[in-house]
C-alpha atoms as a PDB file:
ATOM      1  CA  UNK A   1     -10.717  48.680  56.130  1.00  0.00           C
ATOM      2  CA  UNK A   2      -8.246  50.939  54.650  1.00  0.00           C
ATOM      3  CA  UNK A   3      -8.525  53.733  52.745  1.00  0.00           C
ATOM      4  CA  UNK A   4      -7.177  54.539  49.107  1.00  0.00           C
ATOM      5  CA  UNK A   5      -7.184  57.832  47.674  1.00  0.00           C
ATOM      6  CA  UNK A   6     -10.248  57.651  45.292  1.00  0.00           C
ATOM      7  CA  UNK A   7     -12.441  55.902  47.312  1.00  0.00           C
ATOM      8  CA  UNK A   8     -14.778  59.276  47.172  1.00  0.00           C
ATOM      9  CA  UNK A   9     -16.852  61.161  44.964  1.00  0.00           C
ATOM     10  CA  UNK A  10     -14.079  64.262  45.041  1.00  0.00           C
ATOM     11  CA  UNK A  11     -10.307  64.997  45.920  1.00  0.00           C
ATOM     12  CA  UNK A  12      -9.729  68.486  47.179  1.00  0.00           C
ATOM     13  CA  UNK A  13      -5.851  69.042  46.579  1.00  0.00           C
ATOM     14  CA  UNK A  14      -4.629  73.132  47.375  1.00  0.00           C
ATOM     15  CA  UNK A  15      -1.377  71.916  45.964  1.00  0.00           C
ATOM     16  CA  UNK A  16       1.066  74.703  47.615  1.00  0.00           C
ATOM     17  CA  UNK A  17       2.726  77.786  46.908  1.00  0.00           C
ATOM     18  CA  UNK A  18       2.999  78.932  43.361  1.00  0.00           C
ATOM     19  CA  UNK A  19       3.766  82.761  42.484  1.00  0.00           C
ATOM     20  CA  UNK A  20       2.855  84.825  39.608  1.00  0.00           C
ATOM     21  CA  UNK A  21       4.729  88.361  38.027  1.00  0.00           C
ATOM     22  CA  UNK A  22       3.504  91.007  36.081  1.00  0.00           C
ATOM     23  CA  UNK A  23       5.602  93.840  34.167  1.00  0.00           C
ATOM     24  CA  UNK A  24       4.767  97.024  33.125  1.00  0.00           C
ATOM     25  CA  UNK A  25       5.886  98.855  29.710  1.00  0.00           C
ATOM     26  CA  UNK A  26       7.139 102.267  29.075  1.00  0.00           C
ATOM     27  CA  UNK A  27       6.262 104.974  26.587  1.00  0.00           C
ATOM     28  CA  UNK A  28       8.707 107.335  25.093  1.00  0.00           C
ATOM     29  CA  UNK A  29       7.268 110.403  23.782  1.00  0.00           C
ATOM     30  CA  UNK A  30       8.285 111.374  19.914  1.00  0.00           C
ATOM     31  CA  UNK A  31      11.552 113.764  19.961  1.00  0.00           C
ATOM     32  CA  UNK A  32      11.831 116.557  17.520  1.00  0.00           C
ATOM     33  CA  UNK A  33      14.901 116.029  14.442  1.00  0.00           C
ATOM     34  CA  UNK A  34      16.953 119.174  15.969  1.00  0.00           C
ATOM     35  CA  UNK A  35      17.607 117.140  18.911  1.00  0.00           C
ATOM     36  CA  UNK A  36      19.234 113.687  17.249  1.00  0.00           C
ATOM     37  CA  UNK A  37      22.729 114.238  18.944  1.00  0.00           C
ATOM     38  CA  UNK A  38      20.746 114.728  22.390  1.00  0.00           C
ATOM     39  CA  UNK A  39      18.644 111.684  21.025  1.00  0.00           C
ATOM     40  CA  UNK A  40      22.085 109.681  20.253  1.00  0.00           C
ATOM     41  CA  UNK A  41      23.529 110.100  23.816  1.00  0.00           C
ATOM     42  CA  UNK A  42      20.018 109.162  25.118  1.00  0.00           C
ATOM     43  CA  UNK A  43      19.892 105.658  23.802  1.00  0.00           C
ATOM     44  CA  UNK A  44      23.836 104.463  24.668  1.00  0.00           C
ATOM     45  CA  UNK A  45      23.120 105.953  27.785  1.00  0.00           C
ATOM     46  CA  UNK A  46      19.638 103.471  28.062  1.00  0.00           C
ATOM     47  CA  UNK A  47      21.275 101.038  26.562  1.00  0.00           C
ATOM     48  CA  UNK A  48      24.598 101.276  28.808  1.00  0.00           C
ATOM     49  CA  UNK A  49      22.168 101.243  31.820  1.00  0.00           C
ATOM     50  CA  UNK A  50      19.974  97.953  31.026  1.00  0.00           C
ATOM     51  CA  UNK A  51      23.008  96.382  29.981  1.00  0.00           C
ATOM     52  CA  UNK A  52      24.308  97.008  33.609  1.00  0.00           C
ATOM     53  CA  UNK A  53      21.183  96.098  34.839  1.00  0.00           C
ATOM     54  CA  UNK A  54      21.250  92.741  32.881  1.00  0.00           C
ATOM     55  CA  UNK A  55      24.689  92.227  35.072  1.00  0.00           C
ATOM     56  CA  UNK A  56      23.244  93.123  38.119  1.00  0.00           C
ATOM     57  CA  UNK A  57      20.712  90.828  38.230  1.00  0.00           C
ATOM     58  CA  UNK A  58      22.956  87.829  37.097  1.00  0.00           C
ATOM     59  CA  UNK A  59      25.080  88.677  39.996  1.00  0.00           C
ATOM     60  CA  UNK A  60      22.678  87.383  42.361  1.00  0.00           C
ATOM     61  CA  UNK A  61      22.243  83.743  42.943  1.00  0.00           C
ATOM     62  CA  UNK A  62      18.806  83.105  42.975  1.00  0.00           C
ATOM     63  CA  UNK A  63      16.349  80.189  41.923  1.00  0.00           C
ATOM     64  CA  UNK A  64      15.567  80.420  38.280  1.00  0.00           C
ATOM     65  CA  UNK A  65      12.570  77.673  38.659  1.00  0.00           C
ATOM     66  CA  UNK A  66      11.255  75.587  40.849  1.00  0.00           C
ATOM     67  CA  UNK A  67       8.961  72.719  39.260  1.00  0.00           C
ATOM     68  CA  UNK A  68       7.207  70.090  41.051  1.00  0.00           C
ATOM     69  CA  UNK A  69       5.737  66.982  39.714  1.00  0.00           C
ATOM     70  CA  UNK A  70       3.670  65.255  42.430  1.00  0.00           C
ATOM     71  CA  UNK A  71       2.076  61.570  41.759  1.00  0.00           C
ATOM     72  CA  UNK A  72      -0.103  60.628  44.352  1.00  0.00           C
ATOM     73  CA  UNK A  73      -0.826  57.032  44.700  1.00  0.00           C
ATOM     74  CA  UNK A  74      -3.490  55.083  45.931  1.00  0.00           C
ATOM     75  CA  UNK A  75      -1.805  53.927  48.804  1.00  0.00           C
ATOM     76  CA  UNK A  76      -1.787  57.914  49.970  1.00  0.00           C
ATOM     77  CA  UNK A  77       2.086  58.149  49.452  1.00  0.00           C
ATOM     78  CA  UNK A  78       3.632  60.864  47.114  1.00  0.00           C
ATOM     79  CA  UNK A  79       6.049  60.241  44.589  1.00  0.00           C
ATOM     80  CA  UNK A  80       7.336  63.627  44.263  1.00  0.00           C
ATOM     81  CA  UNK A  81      10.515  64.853  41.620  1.00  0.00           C
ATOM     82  CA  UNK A  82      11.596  68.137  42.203  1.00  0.00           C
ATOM     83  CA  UNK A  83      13.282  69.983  39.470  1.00  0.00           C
ATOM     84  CA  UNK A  84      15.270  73.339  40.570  1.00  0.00           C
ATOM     85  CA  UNK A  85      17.460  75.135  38.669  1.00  0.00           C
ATOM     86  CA  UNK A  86      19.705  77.787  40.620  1.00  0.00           C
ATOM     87  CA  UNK A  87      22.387  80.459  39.727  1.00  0.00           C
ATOM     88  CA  UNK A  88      25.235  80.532  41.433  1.00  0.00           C
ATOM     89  CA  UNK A  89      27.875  82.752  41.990  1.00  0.00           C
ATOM     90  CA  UNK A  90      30.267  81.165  44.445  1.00  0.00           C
ATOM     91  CA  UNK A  91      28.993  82.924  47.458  1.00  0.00           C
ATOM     92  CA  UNK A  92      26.359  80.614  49.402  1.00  0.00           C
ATOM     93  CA  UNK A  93      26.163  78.441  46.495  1.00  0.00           C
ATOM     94  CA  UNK A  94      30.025  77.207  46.686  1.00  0.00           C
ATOM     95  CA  UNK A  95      29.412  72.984  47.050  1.00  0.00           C
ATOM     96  CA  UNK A  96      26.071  72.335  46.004  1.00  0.00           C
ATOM     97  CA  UNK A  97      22.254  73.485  48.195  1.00  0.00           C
ATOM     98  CA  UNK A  98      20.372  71.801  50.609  1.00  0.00           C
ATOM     99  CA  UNK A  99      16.526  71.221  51.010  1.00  0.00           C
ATOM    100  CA  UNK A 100      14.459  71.011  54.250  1.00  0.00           C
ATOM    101  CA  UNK A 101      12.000  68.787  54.733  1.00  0.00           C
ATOM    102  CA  UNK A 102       9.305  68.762  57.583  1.00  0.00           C
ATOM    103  CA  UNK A 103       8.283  65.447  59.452  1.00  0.00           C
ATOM    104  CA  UNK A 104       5.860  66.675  62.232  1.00  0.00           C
ATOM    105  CA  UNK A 105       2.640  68.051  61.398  1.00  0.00           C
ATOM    106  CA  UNK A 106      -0.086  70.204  63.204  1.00  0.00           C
ATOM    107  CA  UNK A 107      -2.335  67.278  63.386  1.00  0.00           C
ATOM    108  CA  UNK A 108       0.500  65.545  65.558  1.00  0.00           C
ATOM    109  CA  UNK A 109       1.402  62.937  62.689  1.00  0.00           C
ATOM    110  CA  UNK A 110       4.920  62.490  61.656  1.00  0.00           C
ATOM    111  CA  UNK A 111       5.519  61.783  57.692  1.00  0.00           C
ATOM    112  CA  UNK A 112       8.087  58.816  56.754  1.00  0.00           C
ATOM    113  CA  UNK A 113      10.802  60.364  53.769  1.00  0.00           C
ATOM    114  CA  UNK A 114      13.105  58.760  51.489  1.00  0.00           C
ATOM    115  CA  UNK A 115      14.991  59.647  48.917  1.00  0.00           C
ATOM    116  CA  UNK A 116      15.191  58.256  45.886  1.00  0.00           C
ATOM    117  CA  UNK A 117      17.599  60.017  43.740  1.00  0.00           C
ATOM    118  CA  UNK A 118      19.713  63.061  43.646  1.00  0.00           C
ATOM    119  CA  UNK A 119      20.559  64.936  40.249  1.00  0.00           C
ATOM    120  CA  UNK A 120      23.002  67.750  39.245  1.00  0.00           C
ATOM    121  CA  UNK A 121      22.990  68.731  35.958  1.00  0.00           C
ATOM    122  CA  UNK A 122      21.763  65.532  34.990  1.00  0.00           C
ATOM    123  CA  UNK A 123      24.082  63.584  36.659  1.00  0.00           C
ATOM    124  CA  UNK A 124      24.022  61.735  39.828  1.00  0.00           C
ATOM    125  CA  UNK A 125      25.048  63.883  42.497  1.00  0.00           C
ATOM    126  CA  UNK A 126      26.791  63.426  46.266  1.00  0.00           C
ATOM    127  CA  UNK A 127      23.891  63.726  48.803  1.00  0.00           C
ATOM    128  CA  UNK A 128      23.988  63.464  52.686  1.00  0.00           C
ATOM    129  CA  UNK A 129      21.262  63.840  55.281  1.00  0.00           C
ATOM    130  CA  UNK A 130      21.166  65.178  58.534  1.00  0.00           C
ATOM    131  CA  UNK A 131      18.328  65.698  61.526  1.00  0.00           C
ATOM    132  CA  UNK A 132      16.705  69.424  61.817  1.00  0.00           C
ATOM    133  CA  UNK A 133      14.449  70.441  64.251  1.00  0.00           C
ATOM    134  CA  UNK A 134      10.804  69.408  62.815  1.00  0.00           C
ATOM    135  CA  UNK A 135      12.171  67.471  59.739  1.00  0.00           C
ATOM    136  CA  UNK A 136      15.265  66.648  57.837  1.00  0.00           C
ATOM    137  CA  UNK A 137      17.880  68.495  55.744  1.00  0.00           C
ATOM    138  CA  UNK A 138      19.145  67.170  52.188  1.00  0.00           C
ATOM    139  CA  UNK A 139      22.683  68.437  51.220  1.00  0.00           C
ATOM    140  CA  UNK A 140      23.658  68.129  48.081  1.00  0.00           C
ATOM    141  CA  UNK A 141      27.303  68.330  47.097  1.00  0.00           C
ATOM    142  CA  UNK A 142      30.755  67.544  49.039  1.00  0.00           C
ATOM    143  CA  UNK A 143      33.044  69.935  50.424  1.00  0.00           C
ATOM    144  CA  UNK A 144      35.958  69.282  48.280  1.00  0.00           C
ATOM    145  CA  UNK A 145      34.322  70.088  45.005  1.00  0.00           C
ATOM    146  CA  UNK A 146      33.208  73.495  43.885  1.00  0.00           C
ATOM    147  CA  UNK A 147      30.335  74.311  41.687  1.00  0.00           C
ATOM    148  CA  UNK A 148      31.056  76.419  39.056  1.00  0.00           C
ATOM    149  CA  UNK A 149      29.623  79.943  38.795  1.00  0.00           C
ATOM    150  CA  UNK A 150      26.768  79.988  36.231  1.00  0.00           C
ATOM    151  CA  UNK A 151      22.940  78.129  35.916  1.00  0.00           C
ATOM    152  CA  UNK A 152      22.853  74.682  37.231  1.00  0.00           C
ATOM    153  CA  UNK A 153      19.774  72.502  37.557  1.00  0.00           C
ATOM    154  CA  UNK A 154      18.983  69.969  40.741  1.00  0.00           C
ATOM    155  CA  UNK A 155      16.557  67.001  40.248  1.00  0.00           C
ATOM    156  CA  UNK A 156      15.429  65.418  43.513  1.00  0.00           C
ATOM    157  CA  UNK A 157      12.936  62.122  43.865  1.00  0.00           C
ATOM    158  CA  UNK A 158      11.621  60.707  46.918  1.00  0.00           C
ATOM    159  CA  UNK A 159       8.844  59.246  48.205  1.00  0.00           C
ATOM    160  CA  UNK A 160       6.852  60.342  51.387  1.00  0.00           C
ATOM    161  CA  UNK A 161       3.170  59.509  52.973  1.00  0.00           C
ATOM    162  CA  UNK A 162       0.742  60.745  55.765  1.00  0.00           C
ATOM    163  CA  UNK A 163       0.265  63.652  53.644  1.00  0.00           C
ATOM    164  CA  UNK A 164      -3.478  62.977  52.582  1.00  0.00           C
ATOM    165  CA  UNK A 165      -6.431  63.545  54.903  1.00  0.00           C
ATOM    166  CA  UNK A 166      -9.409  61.314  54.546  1.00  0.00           C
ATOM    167  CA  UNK A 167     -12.913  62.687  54.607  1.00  0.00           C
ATOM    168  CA  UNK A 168     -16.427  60.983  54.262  1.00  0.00           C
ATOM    169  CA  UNK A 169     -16.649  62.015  50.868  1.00  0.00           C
ATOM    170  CA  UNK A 170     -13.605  63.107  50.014  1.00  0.00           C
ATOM    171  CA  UNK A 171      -9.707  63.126  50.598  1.00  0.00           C
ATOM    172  CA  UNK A 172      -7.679  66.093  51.341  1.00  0.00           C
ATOM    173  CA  UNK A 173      -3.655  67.003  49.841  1.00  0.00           C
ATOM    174  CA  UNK A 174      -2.122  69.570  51.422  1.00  0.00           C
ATOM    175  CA  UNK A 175       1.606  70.290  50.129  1.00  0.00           C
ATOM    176  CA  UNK A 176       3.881  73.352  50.496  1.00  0.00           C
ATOM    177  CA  UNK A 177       5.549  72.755  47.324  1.00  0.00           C
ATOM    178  CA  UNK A 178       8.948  74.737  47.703  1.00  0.00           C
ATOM    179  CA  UNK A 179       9.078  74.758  51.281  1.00  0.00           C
ATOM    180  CA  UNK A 180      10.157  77.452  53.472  1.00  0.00           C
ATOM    181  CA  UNK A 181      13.630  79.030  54.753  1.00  0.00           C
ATOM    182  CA  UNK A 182      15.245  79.501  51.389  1.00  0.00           C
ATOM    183  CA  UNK A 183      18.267  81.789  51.657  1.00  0.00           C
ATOM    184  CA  UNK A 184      17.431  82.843  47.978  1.00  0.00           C
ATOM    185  CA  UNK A 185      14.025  84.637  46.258  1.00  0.00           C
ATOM    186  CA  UNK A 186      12.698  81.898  43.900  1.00  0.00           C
ATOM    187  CA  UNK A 187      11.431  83.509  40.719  1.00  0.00           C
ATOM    188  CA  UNK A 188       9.103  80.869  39.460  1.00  0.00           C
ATOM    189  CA  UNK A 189       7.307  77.950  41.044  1.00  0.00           C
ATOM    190  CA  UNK A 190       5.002  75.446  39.277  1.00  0.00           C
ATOM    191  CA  UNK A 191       3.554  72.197  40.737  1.00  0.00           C
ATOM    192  CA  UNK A 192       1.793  69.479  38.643  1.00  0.00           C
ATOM    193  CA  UNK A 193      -0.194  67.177  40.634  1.00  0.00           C
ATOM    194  CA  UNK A 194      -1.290  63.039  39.306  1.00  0.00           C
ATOM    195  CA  UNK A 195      -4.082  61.740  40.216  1.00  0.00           C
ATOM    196  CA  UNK A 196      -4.436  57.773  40.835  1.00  0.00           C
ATOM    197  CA  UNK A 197      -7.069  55.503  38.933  1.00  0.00           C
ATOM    198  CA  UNK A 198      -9.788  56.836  38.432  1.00  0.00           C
ATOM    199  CA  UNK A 199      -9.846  59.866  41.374  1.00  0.00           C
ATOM    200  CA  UNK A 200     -11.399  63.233  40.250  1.00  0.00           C
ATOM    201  CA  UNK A 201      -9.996  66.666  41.105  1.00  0.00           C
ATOM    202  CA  UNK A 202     -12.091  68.399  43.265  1.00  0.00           C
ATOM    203  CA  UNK A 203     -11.614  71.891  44.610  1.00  0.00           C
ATOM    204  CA  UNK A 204      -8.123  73.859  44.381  1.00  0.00           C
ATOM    205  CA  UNK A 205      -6.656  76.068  46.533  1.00  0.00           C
ATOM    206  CA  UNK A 206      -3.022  77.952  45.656  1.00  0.00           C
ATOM    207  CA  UNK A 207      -1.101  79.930  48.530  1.00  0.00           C
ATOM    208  CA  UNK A 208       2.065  81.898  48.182  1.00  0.00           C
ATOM    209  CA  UNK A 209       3.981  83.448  50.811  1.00  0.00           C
ATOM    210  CA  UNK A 210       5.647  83.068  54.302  1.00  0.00           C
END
């Protein structure tokens, strides 16, 4: 007969990549009243130097955040809507991004994909697909518009299955939640994974990395 995710006493789900960033403070040690001008110079100096740092690091397109929300359904397949919001600066990002997806798997199974809908800036968006080695690539955007420099947030839904593995006594989700190849760092990654009926988290295991 077939099998439906909670058909087990546990669900072990390592739900992908997810980073995490500390930052460290600074003390400044007390300076003496006969040195104010030196003291004056010091801080529009500091704060001529953060403020080009501030620039600096908006000059780089990057992804802000990367949030996943996963719903797996009984049936096995994933309803997944990724939310990723980007900076762009008219250098790589000049008519939208694309997203890889992979079909073939180690275990030699191939996933079925489709998309569901494409956002930008919530608004529907342009979207085309094309065949990459392994998978499929999602372009978003057409060639004769330009996105504007500046923050800009991309919403993607689609479904996909034969991403579960099922166990005796329990099922297995394994999902690399941003994917790999980015041309950009991504400074922030969540993932939120739903459970069907009445299926209980088991074990959880979080990877980051190449």
């Amino acid at each position: 007969s077939k099998r439906e995710v909670g058909d087990q006493e546990r669900c072990s789900l390592p739900i992908g990549k997810a980073a995490e960033y500390n930052s460290q403070s600074s003390s400044f040690e007390p300076i003496l009243a006969e040195n104010a001008d030196m003291f004056r110079h010091a801080v529009i100096v500091f704060l001529a130097v953060l403020g080009l740092s501030q620039r600096m690091a908006t000059a780089e397109e990057v992804i802000k955040s990367f949030d996943a929300a996963i719903q797996l359904e009984a049936s096995g397949e994933l309803d997944v809507t990724e939310t990723i919001t980007v900076h762009a600066m008219g250098d790589r990002i000049r008519h939208g991004i694309y997203r890889d997806f992979p079909f073939s798997w180690s275990e030699g199974d191939e996933a079925a994909f489709r998309i569901v809908s494409v956002e930008r800036d919530g608004r529907p968006d342009d979207w085309s697909r094309q065949a990459v080695s392994g998978g499929t690539r999602i372009y978003i955007g057409v060639k004769s518009q330009v996105v504007q420099p500046g923050d800009h947030t991309y919403r993607i839904r689609y479904h996909t299955d034969t991403q579960v593995r099922f166990h005796d006594t329990y099922d297995n989700l394994v999902w690399n939640v941003t994917g790999n190849g980015w041309l950009f760092p991504i400074e922030n990654a969540t993932a939120t994974v739903s459970l069907p009926g009445d299926a209980k988290p088991g074990d959880a295991t979080v990877y980051t990395g190449p």
